[in-house]
Protein backbone atom coordinates (compact mmCIF):
# COMPACT_ATOMS: atom_id res chain seq x y z
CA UNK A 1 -2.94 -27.88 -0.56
CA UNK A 2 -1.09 -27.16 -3.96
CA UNK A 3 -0.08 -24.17 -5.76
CA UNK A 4 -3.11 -24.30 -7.99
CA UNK A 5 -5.70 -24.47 -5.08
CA UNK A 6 -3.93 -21.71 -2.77
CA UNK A 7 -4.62 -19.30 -6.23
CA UNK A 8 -7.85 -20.22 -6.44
CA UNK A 9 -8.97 -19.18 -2.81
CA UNK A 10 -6.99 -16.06 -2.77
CA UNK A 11 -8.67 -14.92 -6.07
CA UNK A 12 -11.77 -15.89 -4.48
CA UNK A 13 -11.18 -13.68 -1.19
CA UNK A 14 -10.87 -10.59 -3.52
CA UNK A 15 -13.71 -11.29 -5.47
CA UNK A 16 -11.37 -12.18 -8.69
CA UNK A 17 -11.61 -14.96 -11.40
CA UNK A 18 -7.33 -15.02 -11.49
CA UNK A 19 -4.91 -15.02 -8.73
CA UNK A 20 -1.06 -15.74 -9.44
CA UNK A 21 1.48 -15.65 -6.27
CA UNK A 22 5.02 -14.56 -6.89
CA UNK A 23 7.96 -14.42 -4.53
CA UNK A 24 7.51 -10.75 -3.39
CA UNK A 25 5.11 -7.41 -3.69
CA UNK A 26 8.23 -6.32 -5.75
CA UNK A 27 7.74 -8.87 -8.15
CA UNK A 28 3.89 -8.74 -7.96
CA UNK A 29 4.12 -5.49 -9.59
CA UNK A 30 7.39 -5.93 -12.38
CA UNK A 31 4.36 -9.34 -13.09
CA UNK A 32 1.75 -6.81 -13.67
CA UNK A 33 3.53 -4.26 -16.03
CA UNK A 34 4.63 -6.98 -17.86
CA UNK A 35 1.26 -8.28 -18.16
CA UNK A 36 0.32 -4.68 -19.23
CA UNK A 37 1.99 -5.04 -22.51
CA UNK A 38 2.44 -1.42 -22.21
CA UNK A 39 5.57 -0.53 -24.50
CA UNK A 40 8.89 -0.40 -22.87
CA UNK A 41 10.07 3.21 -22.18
CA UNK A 42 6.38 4.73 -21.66
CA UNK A 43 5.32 6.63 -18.68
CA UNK A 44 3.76 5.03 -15.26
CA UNK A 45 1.86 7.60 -13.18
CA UNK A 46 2.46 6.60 -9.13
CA UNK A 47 2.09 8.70 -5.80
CA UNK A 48 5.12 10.68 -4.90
CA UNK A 49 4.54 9.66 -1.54
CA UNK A 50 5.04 5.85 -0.71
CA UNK A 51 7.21 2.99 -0.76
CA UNK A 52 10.09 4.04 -2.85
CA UNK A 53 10.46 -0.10 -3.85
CA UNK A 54 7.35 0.65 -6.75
CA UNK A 55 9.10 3.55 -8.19
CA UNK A 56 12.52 1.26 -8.34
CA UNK A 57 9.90 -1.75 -9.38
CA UNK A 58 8.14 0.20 -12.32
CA UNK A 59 12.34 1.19 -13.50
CA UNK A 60 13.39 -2.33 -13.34
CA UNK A 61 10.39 -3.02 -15.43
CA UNK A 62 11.39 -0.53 -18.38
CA UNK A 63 9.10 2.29 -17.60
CA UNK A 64 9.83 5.67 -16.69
CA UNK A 65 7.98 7.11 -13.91
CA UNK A 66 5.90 9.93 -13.39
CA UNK A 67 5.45 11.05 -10.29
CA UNK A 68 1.95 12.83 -8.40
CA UNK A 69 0.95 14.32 -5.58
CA UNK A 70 -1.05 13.03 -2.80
CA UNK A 71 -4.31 14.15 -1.17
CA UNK A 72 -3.47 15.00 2.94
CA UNK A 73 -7.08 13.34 3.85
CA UNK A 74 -6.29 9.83 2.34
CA UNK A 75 -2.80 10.27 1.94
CA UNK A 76 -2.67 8.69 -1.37
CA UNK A 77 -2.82 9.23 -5.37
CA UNK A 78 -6.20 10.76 -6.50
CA UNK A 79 -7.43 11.76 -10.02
CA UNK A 80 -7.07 15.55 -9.40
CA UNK A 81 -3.22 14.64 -8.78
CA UNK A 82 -3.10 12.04 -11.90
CA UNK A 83 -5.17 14.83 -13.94
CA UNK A 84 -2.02 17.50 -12.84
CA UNK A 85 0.19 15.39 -14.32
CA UNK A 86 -1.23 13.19 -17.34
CA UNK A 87 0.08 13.21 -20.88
CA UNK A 88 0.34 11.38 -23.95
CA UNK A 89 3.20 9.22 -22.75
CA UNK A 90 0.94 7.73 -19.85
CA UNK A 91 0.00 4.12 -20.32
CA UNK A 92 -0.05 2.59 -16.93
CA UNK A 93 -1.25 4.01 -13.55
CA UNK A 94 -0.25 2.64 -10.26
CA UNK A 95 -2.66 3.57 -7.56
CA UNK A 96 -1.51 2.83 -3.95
CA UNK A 97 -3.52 2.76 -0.93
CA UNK A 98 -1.58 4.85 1.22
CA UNK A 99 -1.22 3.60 4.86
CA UNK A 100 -3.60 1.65 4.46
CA UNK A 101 -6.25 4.32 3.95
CA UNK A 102 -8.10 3.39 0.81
CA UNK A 103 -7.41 5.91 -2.54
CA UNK A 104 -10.80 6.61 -4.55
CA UNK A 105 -10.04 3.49 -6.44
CA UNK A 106 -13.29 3.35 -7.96
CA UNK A 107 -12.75 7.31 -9.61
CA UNK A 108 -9.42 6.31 -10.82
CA UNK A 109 -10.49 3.11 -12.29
CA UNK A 110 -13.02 5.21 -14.72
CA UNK A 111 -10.26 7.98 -15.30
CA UNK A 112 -7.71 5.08 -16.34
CA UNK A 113 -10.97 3.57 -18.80
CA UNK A 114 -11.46 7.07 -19.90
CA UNK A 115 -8.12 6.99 -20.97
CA UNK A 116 -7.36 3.96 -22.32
CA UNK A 117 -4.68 3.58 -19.83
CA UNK A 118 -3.88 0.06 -17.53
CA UNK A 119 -4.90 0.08 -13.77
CA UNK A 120 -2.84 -1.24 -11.33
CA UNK A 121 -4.31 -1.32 -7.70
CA UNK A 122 -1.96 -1.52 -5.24
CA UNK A 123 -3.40 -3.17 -2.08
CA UNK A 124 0.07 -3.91 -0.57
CA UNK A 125 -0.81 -2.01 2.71
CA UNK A 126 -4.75 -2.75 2.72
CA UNK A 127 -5.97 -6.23 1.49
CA UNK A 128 -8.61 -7.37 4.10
CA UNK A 129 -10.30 -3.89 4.26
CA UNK A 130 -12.96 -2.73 2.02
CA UNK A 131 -14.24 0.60 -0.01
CA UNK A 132 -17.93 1.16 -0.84
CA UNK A 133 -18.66 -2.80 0.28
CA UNK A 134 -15.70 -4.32 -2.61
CA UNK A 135 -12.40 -5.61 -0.84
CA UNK A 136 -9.47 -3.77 -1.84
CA UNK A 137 -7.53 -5.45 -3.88
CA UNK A 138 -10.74 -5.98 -6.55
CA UNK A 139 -10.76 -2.64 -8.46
CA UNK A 140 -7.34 -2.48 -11.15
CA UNK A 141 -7.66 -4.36 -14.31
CA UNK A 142 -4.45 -6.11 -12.30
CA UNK A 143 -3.73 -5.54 -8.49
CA UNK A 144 -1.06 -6.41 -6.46
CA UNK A 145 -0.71 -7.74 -2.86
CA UNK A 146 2.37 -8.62 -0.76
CA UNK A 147 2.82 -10.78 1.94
CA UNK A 148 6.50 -9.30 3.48
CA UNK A 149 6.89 -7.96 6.66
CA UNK A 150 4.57 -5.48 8.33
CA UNK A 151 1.89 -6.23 5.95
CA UNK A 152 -1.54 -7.43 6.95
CA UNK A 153 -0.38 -10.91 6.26
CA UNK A 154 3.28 -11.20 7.37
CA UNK A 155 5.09 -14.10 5.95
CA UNK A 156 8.38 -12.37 5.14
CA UNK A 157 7.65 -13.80 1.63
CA UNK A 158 5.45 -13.45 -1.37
CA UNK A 159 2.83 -11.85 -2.88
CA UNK A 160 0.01 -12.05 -5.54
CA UNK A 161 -1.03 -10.58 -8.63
CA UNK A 162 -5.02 -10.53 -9.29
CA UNK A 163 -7.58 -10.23 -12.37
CA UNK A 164 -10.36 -10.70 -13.91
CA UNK A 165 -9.21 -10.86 -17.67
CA UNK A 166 -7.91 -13.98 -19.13
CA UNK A 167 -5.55 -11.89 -21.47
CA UNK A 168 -3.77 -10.60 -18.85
CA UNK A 169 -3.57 -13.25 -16.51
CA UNK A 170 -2.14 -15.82 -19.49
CA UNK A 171 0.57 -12.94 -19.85
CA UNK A 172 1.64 -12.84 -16.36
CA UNK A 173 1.74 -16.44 -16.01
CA UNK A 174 3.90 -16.46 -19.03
CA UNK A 175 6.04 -13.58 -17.48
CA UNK A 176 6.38 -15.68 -14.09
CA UNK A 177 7.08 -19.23 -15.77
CA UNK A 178 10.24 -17.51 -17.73
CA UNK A 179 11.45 -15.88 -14.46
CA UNK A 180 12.12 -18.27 -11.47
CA UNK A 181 13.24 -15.31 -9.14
CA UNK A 182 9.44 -13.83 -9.47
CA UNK A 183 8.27 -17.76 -8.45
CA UNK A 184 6.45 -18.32 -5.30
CA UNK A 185 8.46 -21.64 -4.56
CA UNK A 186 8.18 -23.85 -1.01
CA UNK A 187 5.00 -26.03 -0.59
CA UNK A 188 5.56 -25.87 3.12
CA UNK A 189 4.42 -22.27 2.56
CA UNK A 190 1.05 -23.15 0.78
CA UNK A 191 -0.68 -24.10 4.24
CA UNK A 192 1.04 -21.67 6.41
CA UNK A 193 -0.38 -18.78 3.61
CA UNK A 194 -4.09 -20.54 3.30
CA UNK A 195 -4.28 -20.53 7.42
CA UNK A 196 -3.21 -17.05 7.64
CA UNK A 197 -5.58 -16.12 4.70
CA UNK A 198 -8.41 -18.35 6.48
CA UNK A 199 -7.57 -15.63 10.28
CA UNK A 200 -7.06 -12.43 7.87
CA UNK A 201 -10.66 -10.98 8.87
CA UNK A 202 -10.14 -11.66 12.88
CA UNK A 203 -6.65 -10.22 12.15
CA UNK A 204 -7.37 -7.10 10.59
CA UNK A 205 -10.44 -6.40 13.53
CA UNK A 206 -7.76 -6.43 15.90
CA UNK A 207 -5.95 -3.78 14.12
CA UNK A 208 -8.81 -1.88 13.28
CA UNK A 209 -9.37 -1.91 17.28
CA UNK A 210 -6.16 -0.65 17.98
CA UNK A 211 -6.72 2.07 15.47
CA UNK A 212 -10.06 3.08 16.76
CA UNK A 213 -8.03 2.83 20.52
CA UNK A 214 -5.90 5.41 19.06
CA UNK A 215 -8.29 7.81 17.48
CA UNK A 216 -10.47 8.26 20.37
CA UNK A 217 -7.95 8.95 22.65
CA UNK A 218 -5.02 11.10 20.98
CA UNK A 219 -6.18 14.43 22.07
CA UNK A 220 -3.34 16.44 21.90
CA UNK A 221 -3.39 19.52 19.48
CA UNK A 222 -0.09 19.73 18.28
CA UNK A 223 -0.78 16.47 16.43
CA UNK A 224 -2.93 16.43 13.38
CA UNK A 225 -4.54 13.16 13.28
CA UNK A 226 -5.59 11.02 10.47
CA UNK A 227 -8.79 10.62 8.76
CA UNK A 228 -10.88 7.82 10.10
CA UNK A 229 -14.14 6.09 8.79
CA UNK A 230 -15.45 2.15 8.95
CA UNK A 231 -14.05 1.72 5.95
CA UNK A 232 -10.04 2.35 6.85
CA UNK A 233 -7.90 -0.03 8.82
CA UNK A 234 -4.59 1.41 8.84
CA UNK A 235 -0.88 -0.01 8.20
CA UNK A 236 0.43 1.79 10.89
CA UNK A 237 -1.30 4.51 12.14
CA UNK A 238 0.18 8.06 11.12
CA UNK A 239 0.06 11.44 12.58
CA UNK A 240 1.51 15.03 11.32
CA UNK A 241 3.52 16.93 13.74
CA UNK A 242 5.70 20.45 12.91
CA UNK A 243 8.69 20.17 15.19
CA UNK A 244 8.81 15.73 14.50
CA UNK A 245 12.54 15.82 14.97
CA UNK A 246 12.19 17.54 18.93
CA UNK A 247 9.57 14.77 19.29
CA UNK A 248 11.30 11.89 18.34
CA UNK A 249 14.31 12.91 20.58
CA UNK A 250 11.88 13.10 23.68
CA UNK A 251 10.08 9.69 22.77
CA UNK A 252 13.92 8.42 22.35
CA UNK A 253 14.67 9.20 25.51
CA UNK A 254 11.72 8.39 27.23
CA UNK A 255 12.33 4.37 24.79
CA UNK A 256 9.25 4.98 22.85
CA UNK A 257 9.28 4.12 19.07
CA UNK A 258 7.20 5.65 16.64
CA UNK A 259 8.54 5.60 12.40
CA UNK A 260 8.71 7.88 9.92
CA UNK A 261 7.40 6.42 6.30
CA UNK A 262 7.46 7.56 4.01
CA UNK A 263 10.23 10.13 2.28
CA UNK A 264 9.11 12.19 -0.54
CA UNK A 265 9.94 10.60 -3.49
CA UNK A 266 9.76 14.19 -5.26
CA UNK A 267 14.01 13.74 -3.70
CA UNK A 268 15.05 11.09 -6.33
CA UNK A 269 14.15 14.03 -8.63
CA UNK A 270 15.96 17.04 -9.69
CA UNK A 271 12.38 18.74 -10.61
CA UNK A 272 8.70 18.32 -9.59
CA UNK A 273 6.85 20.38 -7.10
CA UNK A 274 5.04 17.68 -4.65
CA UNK A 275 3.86 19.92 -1.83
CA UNK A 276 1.66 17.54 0.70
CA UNK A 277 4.32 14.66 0.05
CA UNK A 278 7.17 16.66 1.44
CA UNK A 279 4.77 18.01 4.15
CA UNK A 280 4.17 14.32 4.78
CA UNK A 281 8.03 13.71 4.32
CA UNK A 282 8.33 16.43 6.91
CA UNK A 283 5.94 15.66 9.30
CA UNK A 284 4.92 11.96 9.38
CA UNK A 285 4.80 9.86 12.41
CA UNK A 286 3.56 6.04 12.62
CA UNK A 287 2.54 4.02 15.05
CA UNK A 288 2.35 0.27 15.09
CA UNK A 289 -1.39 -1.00 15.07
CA UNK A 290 -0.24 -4.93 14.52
CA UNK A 291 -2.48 -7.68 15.69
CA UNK A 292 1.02 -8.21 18.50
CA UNK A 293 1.06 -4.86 19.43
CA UNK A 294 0.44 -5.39 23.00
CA UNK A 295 -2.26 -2.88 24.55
CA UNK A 296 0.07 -1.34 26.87
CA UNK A 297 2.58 0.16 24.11
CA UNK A 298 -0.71 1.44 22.75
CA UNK A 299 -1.42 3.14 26.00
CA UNK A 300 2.44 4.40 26.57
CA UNK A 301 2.54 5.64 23.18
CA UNK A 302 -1.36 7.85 23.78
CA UNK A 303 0.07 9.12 27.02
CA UNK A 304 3.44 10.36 26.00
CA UNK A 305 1.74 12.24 22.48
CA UNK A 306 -0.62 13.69 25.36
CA UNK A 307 1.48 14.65 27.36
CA UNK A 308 4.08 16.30 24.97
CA UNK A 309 4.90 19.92 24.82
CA UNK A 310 6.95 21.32 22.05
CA UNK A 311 9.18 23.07 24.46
């Protein structure tokens, strides 16, 4: 399989006439700004609460960076947060799907037409699921995969920038043929990436299973647990809990791992008032759902939260 034909079927997984890979999520998105045409030095609206590599992405691009709040039921960007914070300067918005929980991609798609403003979708965290019966990853006039570890395809390497318009593919291709660090290079990698597109689906049911494993049976009260329908398959699973830092000593000593992602972003900033992303920031737990995350971590990992006490 060449480079051509591996585009091809990933555009046609998401439902897209264009797919282009590049050698990272990082680069995925610096390809899509690009292809944007958006004038250097504008604003980019993104969620003050995720992976701090887009805000440093959307910089190395030329933008500047406008930071919004996130909604505590999806834990990502949504329009009343992008409304709080629009103005004239806007001309891209980058929509993440936090956790893995889809963001009302479809409402932000017709605030960013509304507008007159560029949609990027990032699916980084949630290709292979689906909102209102469209895979994510379908919805931004560009959106942007990643194939890196942790994600629901981890290669360590790559990623993919998808669209429908012929404009902006033809610029991003142009962007990616004058850059050879953005470059998805290594045929080898063609066929491991098509198999691991072709097991995606019985992939991401076995992490929806461990999700739905966790749901049903994390009971305890002092943990706020995450909103849950058919339609979310999470990155890693996350809970909210006050006192996280007694917590995380006790599951330390008892050599239980749980994570923390993500920091408020609102901290790179000297003003900005982001109030659920520092709660988030504050409170945040995560637990590995992975396809190899053996079923009797998931089962330690329910019984210690159970059994905790804040004491």
């Amino acid at each position: 399989m060449g480079l051509t034909q591996l585009q091809s079927f990933i555009a046609t997984k998401f439902d897209r006439r264009h797919a282009l890979l590049t050698s990272s999520g990082s680069f995925a998105l610096i390809a899509a700004l690009n292809a944007s045409q958006a004038p250097k030095g504008s604003s980019v609206i993104m969620p003050a609460s995720c992976c701090p590599i887009v805000l440093f992405a959307i910089q190395m691009a030329g933008y500047n960076v406008i930071l919004a709040d996130v909604s505590l039921c999806s834990l990502s960007m949504e329009v009343n947060n992008i409304e709080a914070v629009f103005n004239d300067s806007v001309s891209v918005i980058v929509a993440v799907h936090g956790y893995g929980h889809y963001c009302k991609i479809d409402e932000i798609a017709s605030f960013a037409k509304q507008h007159n403003v560029t949609l990027i979708e990032d699916a980084c965290l949630a290709y292979g699921s689906t909102y209102k019966g469209k895979p994510l990853g379908s919805f931004g006039d560009l959106s942007i995969l990643s194939f890196g570890y942790d994600k629901p395809i981890d290669n360590q390497y790559g990623g993919a920038v998808l669209t429908n318009s012929e404009r902006l593919f033809e610029c991003a291709k142009g962007f990616l043929n004058d850059n050879k660090m953005a470059q998805f290079s290594g045929s080898k990698q063609f066929e491991i990436l098509n198999d691991r597109f072709l097991n995606l689906n019985k992939q991401m049911q076995v992490r929806k299973k461990n999700v739905d494993f966790l749901q049903k049976h994390i009971i305890n009260s002092l943990f706020v647990k995450a909103s849950f329908d058919a339609d979310v398959t999470y990155w890693r699973y996350p809970l909210l809990i006050k006192n996280r830092a007694h917590f995380l000593a006790k599951a330390k000593e008892n050599g239980i791992t749980f994570t923390k992602h993500y920091k408020s972003l609102g901290e790179l900033q000297t003003n900005g008032h982001y109030p659920n992303a520092s709660l988030i920031d504050e409170q945040i737990i995560n637990l590995f759902v992975r396809p190899e995350t053996p079923q009797e971590q998931l089962t330690n990992m329910v019984m210690f939260i159970n059994d905790y006490q804040d004491k």
